[in-house]
C-alpha atoms as a PDB file:
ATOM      1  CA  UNK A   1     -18.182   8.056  -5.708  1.00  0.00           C
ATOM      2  CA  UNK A   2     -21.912   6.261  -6.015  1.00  0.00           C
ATOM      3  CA  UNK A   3     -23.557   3.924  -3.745  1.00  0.00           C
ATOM      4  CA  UNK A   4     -23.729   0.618  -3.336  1.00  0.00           C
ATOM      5  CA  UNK A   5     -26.739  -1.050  -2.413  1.00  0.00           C
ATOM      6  CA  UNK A   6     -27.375  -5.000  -2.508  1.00  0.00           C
ATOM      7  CA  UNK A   7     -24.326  -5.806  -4.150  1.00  0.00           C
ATOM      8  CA  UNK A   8     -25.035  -3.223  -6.991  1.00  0.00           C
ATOM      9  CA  UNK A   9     -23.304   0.219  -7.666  1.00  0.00           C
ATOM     10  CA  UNK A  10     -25.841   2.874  -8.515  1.00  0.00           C
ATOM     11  CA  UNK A  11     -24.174   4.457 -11.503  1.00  0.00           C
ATOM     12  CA  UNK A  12     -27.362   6.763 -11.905  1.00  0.00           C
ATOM     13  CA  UNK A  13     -26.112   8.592  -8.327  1.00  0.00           C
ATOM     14  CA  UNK A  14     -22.552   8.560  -9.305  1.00  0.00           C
ATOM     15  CA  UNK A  15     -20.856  11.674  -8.413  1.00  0.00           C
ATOM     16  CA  UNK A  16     -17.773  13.438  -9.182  1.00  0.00           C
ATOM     17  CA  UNK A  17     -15.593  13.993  -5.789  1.00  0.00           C
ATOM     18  CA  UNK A  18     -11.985  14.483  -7.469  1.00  0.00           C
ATOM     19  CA  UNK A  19      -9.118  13.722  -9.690  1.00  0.00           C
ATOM     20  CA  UNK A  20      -6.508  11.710  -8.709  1.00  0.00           C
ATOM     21  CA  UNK A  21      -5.974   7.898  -7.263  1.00  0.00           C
ATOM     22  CA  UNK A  22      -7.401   6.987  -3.782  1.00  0.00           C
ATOM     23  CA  UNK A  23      -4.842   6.604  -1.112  1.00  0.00           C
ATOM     24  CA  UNK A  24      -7.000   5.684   2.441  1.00  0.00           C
ATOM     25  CA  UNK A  25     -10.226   6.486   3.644  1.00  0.00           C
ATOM     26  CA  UNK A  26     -10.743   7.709   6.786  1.00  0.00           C
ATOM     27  CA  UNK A  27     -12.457   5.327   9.537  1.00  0.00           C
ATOM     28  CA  UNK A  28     -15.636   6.744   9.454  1.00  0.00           C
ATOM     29  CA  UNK A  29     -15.910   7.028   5.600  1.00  0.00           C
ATOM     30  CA  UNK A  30     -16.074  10.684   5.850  1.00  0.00           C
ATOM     31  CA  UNK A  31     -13.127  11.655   4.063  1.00  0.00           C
ATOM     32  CA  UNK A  32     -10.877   9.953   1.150  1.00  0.00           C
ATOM     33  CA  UNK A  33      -7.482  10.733   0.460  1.00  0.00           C
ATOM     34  CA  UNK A  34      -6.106  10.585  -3.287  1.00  0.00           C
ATOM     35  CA  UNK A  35      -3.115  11.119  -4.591  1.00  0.00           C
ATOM     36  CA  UNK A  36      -3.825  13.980  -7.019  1.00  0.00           C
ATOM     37  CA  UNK A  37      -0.177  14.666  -8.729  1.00  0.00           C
ATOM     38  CA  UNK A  38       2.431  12.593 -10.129  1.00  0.00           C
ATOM     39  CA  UNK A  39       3.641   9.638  -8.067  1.00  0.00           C
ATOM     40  CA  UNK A  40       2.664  10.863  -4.541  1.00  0.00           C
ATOM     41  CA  UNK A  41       4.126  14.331  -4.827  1.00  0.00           C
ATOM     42  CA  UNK A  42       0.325  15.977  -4.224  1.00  0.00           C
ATOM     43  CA  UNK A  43      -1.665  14.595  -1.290  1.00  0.00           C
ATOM     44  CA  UNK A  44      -5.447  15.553  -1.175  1.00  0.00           C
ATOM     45  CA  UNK A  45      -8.396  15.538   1.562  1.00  0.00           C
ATOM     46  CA  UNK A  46     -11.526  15.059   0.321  1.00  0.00           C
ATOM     47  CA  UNK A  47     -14.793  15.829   2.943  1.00  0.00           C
ATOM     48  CA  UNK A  48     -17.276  13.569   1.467  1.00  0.00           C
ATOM     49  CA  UNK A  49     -21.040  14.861   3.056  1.00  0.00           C
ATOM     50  CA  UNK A  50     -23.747  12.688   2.221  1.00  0.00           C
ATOM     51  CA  UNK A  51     -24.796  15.279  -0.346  1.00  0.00           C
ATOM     52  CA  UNK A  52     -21.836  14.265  -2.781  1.00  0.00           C
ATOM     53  CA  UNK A  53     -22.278  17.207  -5.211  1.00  0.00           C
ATOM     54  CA  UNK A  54     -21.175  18.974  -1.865  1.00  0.00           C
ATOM     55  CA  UNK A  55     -18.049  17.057  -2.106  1.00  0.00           C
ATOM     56  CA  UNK A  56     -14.747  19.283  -1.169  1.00  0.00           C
ATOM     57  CA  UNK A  57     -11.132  19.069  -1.663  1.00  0.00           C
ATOM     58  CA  UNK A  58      -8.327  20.194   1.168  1.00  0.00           C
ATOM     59  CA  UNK A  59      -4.908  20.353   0.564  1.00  0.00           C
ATOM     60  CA  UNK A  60      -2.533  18.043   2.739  1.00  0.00           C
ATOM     61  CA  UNK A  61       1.250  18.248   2.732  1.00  0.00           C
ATOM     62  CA  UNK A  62       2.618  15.582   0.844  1.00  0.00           C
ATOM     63  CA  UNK A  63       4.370  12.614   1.483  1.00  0.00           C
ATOM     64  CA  UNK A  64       8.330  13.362   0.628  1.00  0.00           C
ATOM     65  CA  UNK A  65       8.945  10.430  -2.043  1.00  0.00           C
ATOM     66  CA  UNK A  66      10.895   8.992  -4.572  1.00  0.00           C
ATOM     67  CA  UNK A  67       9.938   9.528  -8.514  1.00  0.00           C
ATOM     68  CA  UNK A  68      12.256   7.444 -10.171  1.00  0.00           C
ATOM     69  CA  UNK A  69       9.603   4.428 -10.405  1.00  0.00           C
ATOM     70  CA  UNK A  70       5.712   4.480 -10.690  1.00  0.00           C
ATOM     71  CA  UNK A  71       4.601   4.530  -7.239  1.00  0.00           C
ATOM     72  CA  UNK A  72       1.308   3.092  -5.544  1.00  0.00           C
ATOM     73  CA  UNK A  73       1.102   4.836  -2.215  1.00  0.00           C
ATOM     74  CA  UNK A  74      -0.461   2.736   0.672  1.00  0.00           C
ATOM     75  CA  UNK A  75      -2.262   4.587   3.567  1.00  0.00           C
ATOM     76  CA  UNK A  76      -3.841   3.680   7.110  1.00  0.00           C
ATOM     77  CA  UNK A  77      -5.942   5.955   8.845  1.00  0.00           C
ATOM     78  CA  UNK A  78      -6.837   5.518  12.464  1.00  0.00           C
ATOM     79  CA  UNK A  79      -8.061   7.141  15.244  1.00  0.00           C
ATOM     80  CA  UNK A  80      -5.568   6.170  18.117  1.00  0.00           C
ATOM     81  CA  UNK A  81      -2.317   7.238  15.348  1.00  0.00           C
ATOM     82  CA  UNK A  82      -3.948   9.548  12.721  1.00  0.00           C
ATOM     83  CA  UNK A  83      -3.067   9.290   9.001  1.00  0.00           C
ATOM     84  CA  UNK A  84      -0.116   7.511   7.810  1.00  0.00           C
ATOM     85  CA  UNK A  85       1.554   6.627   4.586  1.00  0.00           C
ATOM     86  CA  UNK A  86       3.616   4.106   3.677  1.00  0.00           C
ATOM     87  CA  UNK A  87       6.392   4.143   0.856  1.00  0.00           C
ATOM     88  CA  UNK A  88       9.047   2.596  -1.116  1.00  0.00           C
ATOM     89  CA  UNK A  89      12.347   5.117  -1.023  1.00  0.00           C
ATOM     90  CA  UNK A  90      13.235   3.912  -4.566  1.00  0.00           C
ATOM     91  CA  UNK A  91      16.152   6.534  -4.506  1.00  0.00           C
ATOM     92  CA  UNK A  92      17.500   5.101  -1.160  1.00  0.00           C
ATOM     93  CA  UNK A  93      18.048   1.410  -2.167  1.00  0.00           C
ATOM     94  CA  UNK A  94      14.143   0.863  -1.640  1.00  0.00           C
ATOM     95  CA  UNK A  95      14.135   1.432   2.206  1.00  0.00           C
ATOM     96  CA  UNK A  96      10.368   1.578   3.474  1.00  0.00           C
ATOM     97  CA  UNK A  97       9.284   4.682   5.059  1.00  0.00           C
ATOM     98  CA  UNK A  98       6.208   5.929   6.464  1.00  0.00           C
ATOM     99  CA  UNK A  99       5.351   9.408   6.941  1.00  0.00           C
ATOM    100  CA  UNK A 100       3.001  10.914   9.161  1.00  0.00           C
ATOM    101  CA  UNK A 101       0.750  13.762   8.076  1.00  0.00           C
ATOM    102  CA  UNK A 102      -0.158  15.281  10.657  1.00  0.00           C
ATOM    103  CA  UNK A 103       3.243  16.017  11.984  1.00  0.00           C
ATOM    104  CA  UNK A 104       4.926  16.037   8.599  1.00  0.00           C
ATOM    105  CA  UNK A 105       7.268  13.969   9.521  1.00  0.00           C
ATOM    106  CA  UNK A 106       8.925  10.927   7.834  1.00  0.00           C
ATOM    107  CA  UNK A 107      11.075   8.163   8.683  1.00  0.00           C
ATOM    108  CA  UNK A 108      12.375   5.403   7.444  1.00  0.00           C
ATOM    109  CA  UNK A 109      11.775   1.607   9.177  1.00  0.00           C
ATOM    110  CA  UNK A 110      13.479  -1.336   6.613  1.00  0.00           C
ATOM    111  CA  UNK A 111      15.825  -1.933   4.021  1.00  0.00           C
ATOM    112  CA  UNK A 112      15.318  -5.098   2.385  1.00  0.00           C
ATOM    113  CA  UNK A 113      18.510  -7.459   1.854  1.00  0.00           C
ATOM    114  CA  UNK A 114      20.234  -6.289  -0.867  1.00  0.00           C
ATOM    115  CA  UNK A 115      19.554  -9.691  -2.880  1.00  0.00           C
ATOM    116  CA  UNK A 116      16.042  -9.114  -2.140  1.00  0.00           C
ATOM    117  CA  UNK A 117      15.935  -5.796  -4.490  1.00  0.00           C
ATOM    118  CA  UNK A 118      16.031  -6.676  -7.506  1.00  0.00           C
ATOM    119  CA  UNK A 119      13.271  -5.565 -10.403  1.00  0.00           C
ATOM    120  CA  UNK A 120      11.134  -4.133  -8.409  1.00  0.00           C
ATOM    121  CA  UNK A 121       8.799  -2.840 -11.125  1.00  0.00           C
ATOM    122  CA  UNK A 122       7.614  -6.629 -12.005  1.00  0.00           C
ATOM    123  CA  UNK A 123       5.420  -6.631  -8.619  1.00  0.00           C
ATOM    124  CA  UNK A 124       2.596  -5.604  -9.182  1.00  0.00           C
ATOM    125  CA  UNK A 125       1.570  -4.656  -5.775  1.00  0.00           C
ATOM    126  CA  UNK A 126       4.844  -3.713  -4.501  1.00  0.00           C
ATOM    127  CA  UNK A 127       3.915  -1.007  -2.069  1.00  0.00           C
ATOM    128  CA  UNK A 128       3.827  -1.274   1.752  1.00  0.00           C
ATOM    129  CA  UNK A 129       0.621  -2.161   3.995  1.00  0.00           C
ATOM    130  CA  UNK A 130       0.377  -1.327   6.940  1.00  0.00           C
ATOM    131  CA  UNK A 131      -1.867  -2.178   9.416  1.00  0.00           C
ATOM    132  CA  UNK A 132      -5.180  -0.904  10.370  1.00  0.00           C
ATOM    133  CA  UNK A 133      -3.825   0.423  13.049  1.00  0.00           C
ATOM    134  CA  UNK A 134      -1.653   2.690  11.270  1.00  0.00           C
ATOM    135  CA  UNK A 135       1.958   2.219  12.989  1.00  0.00           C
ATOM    136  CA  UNK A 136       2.757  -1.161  14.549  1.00  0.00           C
ATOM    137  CA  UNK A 137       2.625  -3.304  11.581  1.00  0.00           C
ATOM    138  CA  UNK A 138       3.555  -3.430   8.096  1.00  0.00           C
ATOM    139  CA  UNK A 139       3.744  -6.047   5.147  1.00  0.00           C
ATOM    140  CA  UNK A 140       5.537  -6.219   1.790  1.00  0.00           C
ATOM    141  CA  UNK A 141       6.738  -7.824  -0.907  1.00  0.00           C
ATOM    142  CA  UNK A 142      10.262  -8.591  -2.208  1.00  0.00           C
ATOM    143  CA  UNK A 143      12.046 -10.840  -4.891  1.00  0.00           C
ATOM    144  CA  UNK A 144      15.008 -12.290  -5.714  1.00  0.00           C
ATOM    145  CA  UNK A 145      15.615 -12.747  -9.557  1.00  0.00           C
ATOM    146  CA  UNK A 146      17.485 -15.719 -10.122  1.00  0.00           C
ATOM    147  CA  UNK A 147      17.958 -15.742 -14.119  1.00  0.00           C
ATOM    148  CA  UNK A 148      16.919 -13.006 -16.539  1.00  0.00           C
ATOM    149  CA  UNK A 149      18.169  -9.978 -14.347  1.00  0.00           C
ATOM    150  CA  UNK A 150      15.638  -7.569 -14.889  1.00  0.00           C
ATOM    151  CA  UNK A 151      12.439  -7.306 -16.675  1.00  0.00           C
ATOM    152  CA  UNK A 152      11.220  -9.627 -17.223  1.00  0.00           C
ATOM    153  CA  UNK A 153      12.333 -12.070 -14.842  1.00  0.00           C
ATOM    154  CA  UNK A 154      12.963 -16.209 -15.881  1.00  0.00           C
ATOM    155  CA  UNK A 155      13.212 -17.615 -13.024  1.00  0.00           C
ATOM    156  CA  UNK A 156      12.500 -15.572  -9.225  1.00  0.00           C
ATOM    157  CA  UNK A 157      11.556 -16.073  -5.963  1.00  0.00           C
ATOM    158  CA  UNK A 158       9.154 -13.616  -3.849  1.00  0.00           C
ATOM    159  CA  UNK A 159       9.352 -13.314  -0.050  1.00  0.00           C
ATOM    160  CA  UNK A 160       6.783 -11.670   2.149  1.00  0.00           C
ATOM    161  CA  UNK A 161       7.913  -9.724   5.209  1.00  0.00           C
ATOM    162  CA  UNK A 162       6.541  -8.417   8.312  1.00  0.00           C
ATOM    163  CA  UNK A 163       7.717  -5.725   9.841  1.00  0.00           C
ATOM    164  CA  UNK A 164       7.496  -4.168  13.211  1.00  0.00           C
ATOM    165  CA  UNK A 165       8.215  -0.688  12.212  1.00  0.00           C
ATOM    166  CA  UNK A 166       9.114   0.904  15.643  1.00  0.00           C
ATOM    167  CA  UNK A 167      12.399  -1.611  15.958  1.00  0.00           C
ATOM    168  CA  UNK A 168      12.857  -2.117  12.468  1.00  0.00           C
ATOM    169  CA  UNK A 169      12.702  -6.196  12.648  1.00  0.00           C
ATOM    170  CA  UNK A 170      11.530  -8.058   9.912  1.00  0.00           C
ATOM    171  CA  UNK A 171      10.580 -11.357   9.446  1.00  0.00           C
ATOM    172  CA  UNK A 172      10.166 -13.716   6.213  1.00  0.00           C
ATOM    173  CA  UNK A 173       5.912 -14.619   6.515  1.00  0.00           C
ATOM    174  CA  UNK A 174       5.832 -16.676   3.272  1.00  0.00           C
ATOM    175  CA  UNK A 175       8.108 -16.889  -0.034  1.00  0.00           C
ATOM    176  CA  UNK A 176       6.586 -18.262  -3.188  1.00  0.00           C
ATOM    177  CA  UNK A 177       8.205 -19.080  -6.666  1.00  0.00           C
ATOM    178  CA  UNK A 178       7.233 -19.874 -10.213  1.00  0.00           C
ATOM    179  CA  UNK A 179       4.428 -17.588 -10.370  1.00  0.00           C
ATOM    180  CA  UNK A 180       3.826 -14.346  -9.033  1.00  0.00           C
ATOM    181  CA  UNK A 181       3.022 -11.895  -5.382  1.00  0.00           C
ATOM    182  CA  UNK A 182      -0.288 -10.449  -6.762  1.00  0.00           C
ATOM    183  CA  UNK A 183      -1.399  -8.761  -2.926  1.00  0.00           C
ATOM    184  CA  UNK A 184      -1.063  -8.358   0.629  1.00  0.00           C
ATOM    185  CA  UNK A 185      -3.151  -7.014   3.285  1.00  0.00           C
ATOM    186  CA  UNK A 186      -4.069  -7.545   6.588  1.00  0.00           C
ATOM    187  CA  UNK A 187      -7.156  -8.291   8.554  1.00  0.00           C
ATOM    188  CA  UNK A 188      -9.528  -5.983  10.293  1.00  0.00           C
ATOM    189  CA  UNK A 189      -8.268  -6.724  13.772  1.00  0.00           C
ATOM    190  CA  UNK A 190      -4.311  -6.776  12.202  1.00  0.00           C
ATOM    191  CA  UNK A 191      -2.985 -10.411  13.340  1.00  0.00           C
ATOM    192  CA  UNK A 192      -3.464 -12.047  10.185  1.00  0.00           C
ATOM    193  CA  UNK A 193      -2.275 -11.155   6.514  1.00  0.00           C
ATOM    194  CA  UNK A 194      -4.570 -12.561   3.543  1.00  0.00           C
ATOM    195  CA  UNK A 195      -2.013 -12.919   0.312  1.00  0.00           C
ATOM    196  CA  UNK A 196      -3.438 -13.636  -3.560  1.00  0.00           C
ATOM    197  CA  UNK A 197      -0.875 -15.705  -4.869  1.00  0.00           C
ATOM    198  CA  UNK A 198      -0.416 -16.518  -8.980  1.00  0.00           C
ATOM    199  CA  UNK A 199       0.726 -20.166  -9.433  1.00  0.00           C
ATOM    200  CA  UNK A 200       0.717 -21.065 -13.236  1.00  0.00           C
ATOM    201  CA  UNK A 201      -1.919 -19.756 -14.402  1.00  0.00           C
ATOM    202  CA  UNK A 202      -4.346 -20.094 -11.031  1.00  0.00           C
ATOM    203  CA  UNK A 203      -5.179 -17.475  -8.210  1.00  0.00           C
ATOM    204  CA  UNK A 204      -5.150 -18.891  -4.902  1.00  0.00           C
ATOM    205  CA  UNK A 205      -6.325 -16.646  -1.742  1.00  0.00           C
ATOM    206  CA  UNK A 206      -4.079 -17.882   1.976  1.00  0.00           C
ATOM    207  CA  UNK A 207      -4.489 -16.889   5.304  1.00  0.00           C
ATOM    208  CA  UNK A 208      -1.861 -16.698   7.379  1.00  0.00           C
ATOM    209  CA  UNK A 209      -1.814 -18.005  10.962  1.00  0.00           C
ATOM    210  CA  UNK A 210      -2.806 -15.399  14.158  1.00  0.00           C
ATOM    211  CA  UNK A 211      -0.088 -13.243  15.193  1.00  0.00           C
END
C-alpha cells in the first residue's frame, strides 16, 4: 500500500500490508481483502489504519472453489449486503456462484449455454463482476470457439451477459468477434457496464446504455 497524491504514488511511504492478490476493498477503504493461498482457497482481512506499519491481517473463511483452472476471484463489498464473492465453478461445467462471507454460504446463479464454454482459459478477465451493490447484478464473459478448439482459438466469438442473480436470468449485453473480451465492470451507481474491447490490434473503451 502507498499513497497517492496528485496523480503520483509515493513509493518513499510504501508499506508492506500482506501477501497475496487483492480481492475487494471495503467501502470505506478501511479494509482490503486478498486472496492469500492458491486459487481462492485462503481468504484474508486486512484492517488498514492510517498508520500502515500498523497494518493487520484476519482470517476469513474462504470461498468454496474450484482449482482445476487459475482463478481471479471478483468481490463486492457493500454496506446494505456485506461481502460477496463471485466465482467460476470450473468443476461444475463453469456455473457462476457467489458466496457470501458472512454467512458462509454459497450458491450457485448461471450456467452458461453449453456452446458458450468453451476455452475458458483464453479470457483474460474471465471472472464474474458483480455489482457495487454486491447481489443484484452480475456481468461476464463467455465464448464460443468456432475453429481451433482450444487454445489457442482461430476463429471465436465472445458474448457478454448480465445476470440477475436472484432469478437466475441472463441476458446477451454485447458479443464481439475477431479480437478479444479484455474487461467488464460496472458503474458506480450499477446501471451501466463499461467493456475494453481488443479489435485487431486497437483497444476501444464502450459504454453501455442505462439499465
Amino acid at each position: 500500500m502507498a499513497p497517492f497524491d496528485n496523480g503520483r504514488v509515493n513509493t518513499d511511504q510504501a508499506r508492506h500490508v500482506a501477501k497475496g492478490l487483492p480481492v475487494v476493498f471495503s467501502p470505506d477503504g478501511s479494509a482490503l481483502v486478498v486472496d492469500a493461498g492458491t486459487f481462492g482457497t485462503t481468504l484474508r482481512r486486512v484492517v488498514l489504519p492510517d498508520d500502515l506499519s500498523q497494518a493487520s491481517v484476519e482470517p476469513l473463511p474462504s470461498a468454496p472453489v474450484s482449482t482445476d483452472l487459475r482463478l481471479r476471484l471478483q468481490g463486492q463489498w457493500s454496506e446494505e449486503a456485506g461481502l460477496r464473492v463471485a466465482f467460476r465453478d470450473t468443476g461444475r461445467a463453469e456455473t457462476l456462484r457467489v458466496w457470501r462471507a458472512d454467512a458462509e454460504t454459497t450458491r450457485s446463479v448461471w450456467t452458461p449455454p453449453s456452446s458458450e464454454q468453451s476455452s475458458t482459459t483464453d479470457l483474460p478477465r474471465w471472472a464474474p463482476r458483480l455489482a457495487p451493490d454486491g447481489s443484484r447484478r452480475l456481468a461476464v464473459w463467455t465464448r464460443r470457439c468456432y475453429e481451433g478448439g482450444g487454445f489457442p482459438c482461430t476463429r471465436s466469438r465472445y458474448t457478454l451477459w448480465h445476470v440477475n442473480p436472484p432469478t437466475g436470468e441472463a441476458t446477451p449485453v454485447a458479443r464481439t468477434g475477431g479480437g478479444g473480451a479484455e474487461e467488464a465492470a460496472f458503474t458506480p451507481t450499477g446501471s451501466r457496464l463499461v467493456l475494453l474491447v481488443r479489435r485487431e490490434g486497437d483497444t476501444a473503451v464502450h459504454l453501455s446504455a442505462e439499465r
